[in-house]
Protein backbone atom coordinates (compact mmCIF):
# COMPACT_ATOMS: atom_id res chain seq x y z
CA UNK A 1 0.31 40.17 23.83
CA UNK A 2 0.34 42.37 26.81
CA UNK A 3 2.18 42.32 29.51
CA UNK A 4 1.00 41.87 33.57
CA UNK A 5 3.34 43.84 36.12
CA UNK A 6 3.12 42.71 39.76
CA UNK A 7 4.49 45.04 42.19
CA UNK A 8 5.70 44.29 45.45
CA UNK A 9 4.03 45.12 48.37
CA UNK A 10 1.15 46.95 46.42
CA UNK A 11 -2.14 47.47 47.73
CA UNK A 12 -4.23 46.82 44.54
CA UNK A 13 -5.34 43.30 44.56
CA UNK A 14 -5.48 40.54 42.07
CA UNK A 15 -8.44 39.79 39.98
CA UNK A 16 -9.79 36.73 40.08
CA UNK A 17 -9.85 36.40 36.25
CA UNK A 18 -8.86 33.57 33.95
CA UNK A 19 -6.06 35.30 32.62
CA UNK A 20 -6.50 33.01 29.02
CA UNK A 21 -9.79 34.02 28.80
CA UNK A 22 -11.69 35.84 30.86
CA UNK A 23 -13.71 34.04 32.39
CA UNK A 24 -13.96 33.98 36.34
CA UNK A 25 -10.98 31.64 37.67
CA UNK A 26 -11.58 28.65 39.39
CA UNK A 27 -7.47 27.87 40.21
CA UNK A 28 -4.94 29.90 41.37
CA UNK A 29 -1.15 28.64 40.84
CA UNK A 30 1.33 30.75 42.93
CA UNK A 31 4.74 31.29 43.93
CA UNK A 32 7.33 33.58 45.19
CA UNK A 33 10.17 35.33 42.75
CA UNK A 34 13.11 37.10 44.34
CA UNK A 35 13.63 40.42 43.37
CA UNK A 36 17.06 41.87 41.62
CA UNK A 37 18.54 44.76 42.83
CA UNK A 38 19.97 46.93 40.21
CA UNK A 39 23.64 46.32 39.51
CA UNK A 40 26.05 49.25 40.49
CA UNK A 41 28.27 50.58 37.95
CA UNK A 42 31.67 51.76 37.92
CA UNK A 43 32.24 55.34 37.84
CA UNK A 44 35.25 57.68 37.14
CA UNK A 45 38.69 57.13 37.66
CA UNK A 46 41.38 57.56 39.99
CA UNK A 47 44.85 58.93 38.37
CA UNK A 48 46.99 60.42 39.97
CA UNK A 49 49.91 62.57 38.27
CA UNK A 50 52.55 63.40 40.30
CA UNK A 51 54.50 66.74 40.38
CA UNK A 52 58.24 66.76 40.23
CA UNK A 53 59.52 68.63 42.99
CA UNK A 54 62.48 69.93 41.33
CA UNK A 55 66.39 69.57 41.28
CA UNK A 56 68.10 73.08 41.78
CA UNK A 57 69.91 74.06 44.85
CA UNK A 58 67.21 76.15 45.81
CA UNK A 59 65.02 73.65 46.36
CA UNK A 60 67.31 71.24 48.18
CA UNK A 61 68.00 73.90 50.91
CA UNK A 62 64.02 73.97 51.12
CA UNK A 63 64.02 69.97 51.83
CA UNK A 64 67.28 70.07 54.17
CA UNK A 65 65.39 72.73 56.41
CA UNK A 66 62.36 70.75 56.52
CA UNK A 67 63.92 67.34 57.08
CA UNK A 68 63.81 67.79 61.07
CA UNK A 69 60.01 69.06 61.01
CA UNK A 70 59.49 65.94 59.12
CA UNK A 71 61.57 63.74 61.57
CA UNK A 72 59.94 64.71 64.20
CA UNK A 73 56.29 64.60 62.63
CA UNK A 74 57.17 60.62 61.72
CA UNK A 75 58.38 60.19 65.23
CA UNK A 76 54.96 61.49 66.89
CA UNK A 77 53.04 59.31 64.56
CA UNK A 78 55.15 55.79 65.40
CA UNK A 79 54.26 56.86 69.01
CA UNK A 80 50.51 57.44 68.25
CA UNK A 81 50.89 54.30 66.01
CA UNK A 82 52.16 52.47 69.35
CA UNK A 83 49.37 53.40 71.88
CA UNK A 84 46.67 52.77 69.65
CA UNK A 85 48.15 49.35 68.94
CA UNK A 86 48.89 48.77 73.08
CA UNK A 87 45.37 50.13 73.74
CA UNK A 88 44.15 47.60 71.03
CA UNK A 89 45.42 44.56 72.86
CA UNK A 90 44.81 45.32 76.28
CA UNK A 91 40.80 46.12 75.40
CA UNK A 92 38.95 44.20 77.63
CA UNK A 93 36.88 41.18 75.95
CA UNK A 94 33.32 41.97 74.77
CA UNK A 95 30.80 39.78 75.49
CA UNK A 96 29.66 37.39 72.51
CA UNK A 97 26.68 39.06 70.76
CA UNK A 98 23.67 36.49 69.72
CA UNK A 99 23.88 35.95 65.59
CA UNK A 100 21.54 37.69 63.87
CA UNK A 101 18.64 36.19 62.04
CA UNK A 102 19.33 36.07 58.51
CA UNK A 103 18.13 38.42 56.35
CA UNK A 104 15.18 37.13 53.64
CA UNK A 105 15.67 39.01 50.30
CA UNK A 106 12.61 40.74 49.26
CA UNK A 107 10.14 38.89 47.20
CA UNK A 108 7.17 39.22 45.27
CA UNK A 109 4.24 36.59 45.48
CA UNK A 110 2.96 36.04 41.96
CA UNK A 111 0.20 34.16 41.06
CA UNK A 112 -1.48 32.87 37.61
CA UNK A 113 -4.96 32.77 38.12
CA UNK A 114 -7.13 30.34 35.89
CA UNK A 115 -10.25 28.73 34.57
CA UNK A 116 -11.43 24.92 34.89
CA UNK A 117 -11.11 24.56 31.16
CA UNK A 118 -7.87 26.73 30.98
CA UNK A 119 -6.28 24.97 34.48
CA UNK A 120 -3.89 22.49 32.77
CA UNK A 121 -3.30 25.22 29.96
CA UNK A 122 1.02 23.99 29.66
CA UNK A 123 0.35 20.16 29.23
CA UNK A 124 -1.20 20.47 25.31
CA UNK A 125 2.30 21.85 24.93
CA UNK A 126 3.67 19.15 26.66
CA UNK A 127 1.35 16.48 24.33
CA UNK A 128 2.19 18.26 21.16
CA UNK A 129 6.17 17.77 21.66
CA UNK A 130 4.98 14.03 22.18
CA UNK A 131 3.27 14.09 18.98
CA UNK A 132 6.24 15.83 16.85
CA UNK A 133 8.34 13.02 18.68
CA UNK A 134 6.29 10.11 17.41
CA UNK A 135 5.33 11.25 14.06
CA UNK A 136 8.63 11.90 12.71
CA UNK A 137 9.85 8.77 14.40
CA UNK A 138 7.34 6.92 12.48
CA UNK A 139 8.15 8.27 9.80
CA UNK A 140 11.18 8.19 9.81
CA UNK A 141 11.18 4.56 10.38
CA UNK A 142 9.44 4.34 7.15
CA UNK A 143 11.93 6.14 5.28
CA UNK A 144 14.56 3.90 5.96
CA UNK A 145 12.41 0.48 5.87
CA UNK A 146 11.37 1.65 2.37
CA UNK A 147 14.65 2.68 1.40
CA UNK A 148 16.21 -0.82 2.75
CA UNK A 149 13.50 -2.42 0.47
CA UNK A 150 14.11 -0.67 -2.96
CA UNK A 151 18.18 -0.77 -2.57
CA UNK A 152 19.49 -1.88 -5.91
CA UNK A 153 16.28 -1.87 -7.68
CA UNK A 154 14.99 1.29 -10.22
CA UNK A 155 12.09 1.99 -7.99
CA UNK A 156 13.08 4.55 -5.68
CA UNK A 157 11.47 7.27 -5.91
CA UNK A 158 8.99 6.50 -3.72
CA UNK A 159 11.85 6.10 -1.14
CA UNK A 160 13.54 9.25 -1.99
CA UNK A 161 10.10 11.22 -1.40
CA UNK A 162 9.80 9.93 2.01
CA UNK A 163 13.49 10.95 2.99
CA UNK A 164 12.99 14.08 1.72
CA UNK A 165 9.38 14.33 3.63
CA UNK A 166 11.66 13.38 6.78
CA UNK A 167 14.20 15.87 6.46
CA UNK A 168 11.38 18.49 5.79
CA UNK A 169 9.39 17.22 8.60
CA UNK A 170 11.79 17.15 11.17
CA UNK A 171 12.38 20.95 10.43
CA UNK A 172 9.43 22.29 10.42
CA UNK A 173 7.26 20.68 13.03
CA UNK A 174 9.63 21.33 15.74
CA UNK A 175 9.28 25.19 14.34
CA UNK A 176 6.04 25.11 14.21
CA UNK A 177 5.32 23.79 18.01
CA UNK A 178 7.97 26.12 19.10
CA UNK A 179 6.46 28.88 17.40
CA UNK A 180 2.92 27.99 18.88
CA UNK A 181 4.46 28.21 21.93
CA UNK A 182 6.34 31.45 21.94
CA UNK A 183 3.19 33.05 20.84
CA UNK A 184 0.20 31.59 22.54
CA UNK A 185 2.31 29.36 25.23
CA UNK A 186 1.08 29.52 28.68
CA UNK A 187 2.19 32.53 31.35
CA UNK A 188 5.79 33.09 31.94
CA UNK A 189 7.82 35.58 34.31
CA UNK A 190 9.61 37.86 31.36
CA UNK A 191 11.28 40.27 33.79
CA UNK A 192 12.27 40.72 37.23
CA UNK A 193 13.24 44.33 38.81
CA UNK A 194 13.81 45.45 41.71
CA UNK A 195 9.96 45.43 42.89
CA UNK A 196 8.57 44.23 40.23
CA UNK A 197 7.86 40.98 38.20
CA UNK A 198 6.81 41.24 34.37
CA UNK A 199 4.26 38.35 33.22
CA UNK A 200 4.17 37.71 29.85
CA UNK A 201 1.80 36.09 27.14
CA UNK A 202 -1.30 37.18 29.38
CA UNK A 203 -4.41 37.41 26.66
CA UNK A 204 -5.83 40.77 26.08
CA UNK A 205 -9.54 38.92 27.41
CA UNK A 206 -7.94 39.26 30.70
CA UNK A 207 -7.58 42.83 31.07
CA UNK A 208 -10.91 43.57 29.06
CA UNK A 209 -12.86 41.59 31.81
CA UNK A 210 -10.80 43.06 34.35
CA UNK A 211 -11.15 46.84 33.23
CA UNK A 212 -7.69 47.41 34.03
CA UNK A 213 -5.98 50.54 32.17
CA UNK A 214 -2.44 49.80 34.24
CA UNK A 215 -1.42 46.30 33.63
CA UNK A 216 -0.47 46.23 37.32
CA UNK A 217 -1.47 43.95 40.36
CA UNK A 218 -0.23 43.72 43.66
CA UNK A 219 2.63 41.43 44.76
């Protein structure tokens, strides 16, 4: 099935289109996803190799004549280091600033727009679980009462069949429903970006009514 991007903040608006099929929509269900901002990466790396500055007499002549330049460069930086921490705590009070209002993250409004017949679209899902549920309970129930019946007798294969129709059952209708629904369920939000949200399982009638060629909406 196609899929229905809603951008954020964009001007073109939404059609008011059963987006199951077709027809014009009667019900609107909406709400508001928050968008993602991309995650930032690490980069690079930050090794340092240090250079050996060397043993010979040479160079510790070099380092003996420097040693007062250096002295003295530590000694103007402790007294830098001391104003700045004197001018620190003698800074006169600043006034209390008023808290600022906190910040919304961005959203986008997204809304699933439908037909009478199509408004309730999710609950047949919801009634078909319920179905799976009761039908392999009953039968189930079965199984066993049959089973309990034929113990020690010859006449079991009856019983044995409706195990095995059980078993069988209670893997493949739960696969089937499931199935149903990934394929033909009712709309879901597949992705969210950073301005955009991604609806999926929205029917190909949809877009043939609306005459999009962009599977976009505003958000």
């Amino acid at each position: 099935m196609p899929e229905l991007t809603v951008y954020r903040n964009s001007p073109v608006p939404r059609p008011q289109v059963c987006m199951y099929c077709g027809a014009p929509s009667t019900a609107t269900q909406e709400w508001r996803e928050v968008n993602r901002k991309p995650e930032k990466g690490g980069a690079g790396g930050t090794d340092v190799v240090p250079v050996a500055g060397g043993d010979d007499p040479v160079s510790a002549a070099f380092n003996l004549l420097l040693l007062p330049l250096a002295l003295w460069q530590l000694l103007k930086g402790i007294v830098i280091g001391i104003r700045a921490v004197a001018g620190w705590l003698s800074r006169p009070t600043p006034p209390p600033s008023p808290p600022a209002p906190p910040k919304e993250p961005p959203t986008t409004r997204v809304a699933v727009t439908t037909c009478e017949r199509h408004r309730r679209f999710a609950l047949r899902f919801w009634w078909a679980w319920l179905g799976v549920v009761l039908v392999l309970t009953g039968l189930w129930a079965w199984a066993i009462a049959e089973t309990a019946r034929v113990v020690g007798t010859e006449n079991v294969d009856f019983a044995v069949s409706l195990v095995m129709t059980a078993i069988v059952a209670t893997i493949l209708l739960p696969m089937g429903v499931g199935t149903w629904r990934f394929l033909a369920g009712p709309v879901i939000v597949d992705r969210v970006t950073e301005g955009t949200v991604v609806l999926a399982r929205v029917r190909q009638v949809y877009f043939d009514a609306t005459g999009l060629k962009s599977t976009d909406v505003g958000g």
